[in-house]
C-alpha atoms as a PDB file:
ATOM      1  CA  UNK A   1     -38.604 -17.626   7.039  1.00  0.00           C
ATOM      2  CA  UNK A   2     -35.293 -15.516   7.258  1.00  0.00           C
ATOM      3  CA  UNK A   3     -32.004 -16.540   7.935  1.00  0.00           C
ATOM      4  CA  UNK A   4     -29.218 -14.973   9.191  1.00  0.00           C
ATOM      5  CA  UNK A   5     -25.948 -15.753   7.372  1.00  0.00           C
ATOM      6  CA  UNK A   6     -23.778 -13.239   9.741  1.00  0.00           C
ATOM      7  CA  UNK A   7     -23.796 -10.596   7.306  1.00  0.00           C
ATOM      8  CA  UNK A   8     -24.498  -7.701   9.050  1.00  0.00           C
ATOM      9  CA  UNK A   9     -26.054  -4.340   7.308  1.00  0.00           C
ATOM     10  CA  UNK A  10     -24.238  -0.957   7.949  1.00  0.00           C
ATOM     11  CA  UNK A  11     -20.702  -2.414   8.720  1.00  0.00           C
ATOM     12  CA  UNK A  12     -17.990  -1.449   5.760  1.00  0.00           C
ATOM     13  CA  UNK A  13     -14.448  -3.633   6.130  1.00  0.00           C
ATOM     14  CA  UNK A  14     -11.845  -0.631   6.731  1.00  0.00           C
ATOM     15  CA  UNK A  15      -8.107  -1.519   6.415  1.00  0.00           C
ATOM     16  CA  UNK A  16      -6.303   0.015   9.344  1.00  0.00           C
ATOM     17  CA  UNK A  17      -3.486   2.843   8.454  1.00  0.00           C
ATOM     18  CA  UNK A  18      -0.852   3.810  10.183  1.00  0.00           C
ATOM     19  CA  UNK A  19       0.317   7.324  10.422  1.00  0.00           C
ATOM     20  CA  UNK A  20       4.050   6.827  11.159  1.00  0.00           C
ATOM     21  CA  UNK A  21       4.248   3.731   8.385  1.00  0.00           C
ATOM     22  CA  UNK A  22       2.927   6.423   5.689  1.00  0.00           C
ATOM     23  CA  UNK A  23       5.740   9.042   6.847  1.00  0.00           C
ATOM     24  CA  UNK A  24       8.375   6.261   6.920  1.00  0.00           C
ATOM     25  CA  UNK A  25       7.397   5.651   3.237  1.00  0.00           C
ATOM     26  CA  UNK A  26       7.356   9.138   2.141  1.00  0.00           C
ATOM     27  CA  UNK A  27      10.585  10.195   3.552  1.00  0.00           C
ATOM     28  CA  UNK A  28      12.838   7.415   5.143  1.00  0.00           C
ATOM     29  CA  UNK A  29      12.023   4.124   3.007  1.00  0.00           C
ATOM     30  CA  UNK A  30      14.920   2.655   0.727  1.00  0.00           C
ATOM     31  CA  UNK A  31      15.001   0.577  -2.090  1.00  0.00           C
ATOM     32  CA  UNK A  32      16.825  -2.061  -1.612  1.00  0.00           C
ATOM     33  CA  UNK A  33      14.919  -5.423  -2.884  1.00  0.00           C
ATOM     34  CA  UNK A  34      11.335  -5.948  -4.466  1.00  0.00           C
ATOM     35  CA  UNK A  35       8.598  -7.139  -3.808  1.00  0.00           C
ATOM     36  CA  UNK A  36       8.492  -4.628  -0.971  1.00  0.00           C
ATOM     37  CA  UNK A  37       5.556  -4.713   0.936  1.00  0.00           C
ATOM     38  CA  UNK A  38       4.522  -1.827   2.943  1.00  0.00           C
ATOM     39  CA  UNK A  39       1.795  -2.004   5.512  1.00  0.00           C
ATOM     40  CA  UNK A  40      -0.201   0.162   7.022  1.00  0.00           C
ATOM     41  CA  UNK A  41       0.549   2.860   4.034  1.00  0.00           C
ATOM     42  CA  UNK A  42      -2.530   4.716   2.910  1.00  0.00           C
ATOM     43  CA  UNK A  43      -3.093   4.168  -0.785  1.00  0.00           C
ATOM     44  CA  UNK A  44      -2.518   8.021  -1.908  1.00  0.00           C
ATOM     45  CA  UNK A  45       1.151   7.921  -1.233  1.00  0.00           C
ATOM     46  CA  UNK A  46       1.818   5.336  -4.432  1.00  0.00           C
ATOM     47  CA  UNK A  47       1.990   8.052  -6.960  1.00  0.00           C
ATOM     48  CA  UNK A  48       4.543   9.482  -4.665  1.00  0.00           C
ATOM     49  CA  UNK A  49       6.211   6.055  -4.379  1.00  0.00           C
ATOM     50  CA  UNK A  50       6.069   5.933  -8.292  1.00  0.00           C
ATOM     51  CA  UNK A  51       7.764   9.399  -8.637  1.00  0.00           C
ATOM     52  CA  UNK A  52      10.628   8.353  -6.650  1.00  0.00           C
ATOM     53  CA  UNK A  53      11.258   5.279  -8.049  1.00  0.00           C
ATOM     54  CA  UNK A  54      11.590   6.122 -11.723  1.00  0.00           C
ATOM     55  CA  UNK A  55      13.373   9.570 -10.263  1.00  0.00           C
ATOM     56  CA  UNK A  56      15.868   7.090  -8.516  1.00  0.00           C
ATOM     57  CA  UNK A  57      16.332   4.861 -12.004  1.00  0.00           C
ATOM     58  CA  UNK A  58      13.703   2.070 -12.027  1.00  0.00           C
ATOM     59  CA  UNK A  59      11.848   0.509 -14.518  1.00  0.00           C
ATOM     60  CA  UNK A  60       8.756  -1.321 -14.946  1.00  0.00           C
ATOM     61  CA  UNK A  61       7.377   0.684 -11.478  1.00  0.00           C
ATOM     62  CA  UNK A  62       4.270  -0.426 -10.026  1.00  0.00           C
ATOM     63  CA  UNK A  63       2.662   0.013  -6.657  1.00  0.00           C
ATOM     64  CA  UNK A  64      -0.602  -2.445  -5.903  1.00  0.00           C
ATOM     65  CA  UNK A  65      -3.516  -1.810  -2.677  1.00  0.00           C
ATOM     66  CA  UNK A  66      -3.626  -4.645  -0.526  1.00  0.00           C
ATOM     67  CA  UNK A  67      -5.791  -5.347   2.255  1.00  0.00           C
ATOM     68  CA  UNK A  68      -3.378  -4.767   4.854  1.00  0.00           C
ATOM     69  CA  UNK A  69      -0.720  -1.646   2.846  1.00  0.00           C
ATOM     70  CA  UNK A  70       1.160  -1.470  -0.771  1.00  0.00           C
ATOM     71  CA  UNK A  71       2.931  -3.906  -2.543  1.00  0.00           C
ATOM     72  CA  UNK A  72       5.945  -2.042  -4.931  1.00  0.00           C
ATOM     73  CA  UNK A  73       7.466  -4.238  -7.556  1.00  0.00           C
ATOM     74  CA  UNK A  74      10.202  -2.869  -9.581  1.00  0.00           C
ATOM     75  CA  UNK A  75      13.443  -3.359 -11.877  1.00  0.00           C
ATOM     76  CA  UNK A  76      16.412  -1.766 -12.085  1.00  0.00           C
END
C-alpha cells in the first residue's frame, strides 16, 4: 500500500532572482538603515555587498540567503 503525501520526485524549490534587483544592489543601493533586506538578489553579490560596506566604514558586516533575497545587518 503506497501513499502519496504530495511530495513529488524531480521538482527542486528555486528562489526566483531578479536581474534588475541584483544591478540595483551592485551599483545604486545605499546604506541608510539595517536590517536591509534585499529581494530578488542572487546570493554571489554578498561578498560584493561585504566589500562595500566595510570600504564605506561599517562594522560587524554580514549578509544572510533567504528564501526570497539577502538580508545585510550592519553597524556603524
Amino acid at each position: 500500500m503506497s501513499v502519496d503525501r504530495g511530495i513529488k520526485k524531480g521538482k527542486k524549490k528555486t528562489r526566483k532572482v531578479d536581474f534588475m534587483a541584483t544591478f540595483r544592489a551592485c551599483m545604486g543601493m545605499t546604506y541608510t538603515h539595517f536590517p536591509l533586506i534585499l529581494p530578488g538578489v542572487h546570493p554571489l553579490v554578498a561578498p560584493l555587498i561585504m566589500f562595500r560596506l566595510k570600504r564605506r566604514g561599517f562594522s560587524n558586516c554580514r549578509v544572510e540567503v533567504s528564501g526570497s533575497g539577502l538580508v545585510v545587518y550592519a553597524d556603524r
